[in-house]
Protein backbone atom coordinates (compact mmCIF):
# COMPACT_ATOMS: atom_id res chain seq x y z
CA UNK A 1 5.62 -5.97 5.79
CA UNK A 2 6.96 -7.27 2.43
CA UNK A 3 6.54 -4.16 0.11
CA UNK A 4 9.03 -5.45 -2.08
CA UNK A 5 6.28 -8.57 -2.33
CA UNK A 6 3.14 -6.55 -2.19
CA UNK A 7 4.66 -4.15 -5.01
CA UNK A 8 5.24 -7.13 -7.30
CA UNK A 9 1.69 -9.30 -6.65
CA UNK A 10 0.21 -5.64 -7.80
CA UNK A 11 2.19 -5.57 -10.82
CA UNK A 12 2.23 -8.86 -11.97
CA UNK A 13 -1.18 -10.26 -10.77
CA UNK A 14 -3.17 -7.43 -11.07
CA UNK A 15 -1.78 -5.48 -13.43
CA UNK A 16 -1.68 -2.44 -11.28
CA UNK A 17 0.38 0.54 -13.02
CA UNK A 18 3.21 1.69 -10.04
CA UNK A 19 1.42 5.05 -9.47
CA UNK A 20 -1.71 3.12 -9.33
CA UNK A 21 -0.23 0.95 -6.86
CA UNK A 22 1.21 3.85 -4.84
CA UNK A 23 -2.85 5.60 -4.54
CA UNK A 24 -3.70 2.55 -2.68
CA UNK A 25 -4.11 2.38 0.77
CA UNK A 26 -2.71 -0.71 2.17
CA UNK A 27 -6.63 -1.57 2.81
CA UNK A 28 -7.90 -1.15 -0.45
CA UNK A 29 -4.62 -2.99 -1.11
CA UNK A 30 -5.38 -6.11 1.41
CA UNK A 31 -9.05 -5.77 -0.55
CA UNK A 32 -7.47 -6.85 -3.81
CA UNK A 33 -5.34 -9.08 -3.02
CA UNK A 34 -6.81 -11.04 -0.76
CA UNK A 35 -6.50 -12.20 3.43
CA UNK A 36 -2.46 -12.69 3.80
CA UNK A 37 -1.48 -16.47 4.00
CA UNK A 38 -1.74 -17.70 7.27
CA UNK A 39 0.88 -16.78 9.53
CA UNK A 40 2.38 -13.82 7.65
CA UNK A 41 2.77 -10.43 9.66
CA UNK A 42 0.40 -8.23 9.07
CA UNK A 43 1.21 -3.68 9.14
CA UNK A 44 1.71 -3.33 12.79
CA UNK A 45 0.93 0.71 13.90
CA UNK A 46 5.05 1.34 13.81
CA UNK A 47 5.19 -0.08 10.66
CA UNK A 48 2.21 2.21 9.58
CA UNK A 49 3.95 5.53 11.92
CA UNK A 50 6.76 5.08 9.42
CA UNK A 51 4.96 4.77 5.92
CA UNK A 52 2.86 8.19 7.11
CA UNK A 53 6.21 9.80 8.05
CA UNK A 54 7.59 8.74 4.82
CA UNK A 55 4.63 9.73 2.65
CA UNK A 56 2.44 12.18 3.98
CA UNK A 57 -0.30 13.42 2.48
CA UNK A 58 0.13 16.73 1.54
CA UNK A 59 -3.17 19.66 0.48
CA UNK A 60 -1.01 20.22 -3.06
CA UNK A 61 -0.24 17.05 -4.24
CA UNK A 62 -3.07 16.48 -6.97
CA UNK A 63 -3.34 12.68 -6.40
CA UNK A 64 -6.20 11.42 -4.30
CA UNK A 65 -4.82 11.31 -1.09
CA UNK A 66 -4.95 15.10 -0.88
CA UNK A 67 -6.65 16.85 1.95
């Protein structure tokens, strides 16, 4: 997955704010921006093991994504 790509279609097409874009879940993401162009890979389940290893959601955060 292109995050690099994803991050700037937020930014520039929809005029997402970077913590805004960072609430999203990547289906609420996909939801905005549209089906992906045919042929481009889609968040396999490593790709998505990773990102929840990176980022997980945590009960004392304060953003939305808290349990």
């Amino acid at each position: 997955m292109n995050w690099a790509l994803l991050y700037y279609r937020a930014l520039r097409e929809l005029g997402l704010r970077p913590d805004d874009f960072w609430s999203l879940t990547p289906a609420q993401l996909q939801l905005l921006l549209g089906p992906p162009p045919r042929g481009q890979a889609r968040c396999s389940a490593a790709d998505l093991a990773a990102l929840m290893q990176a980022f997980p959601d945590t009960l004392n955060d304060g953003g939305m994504n808290a349990l």
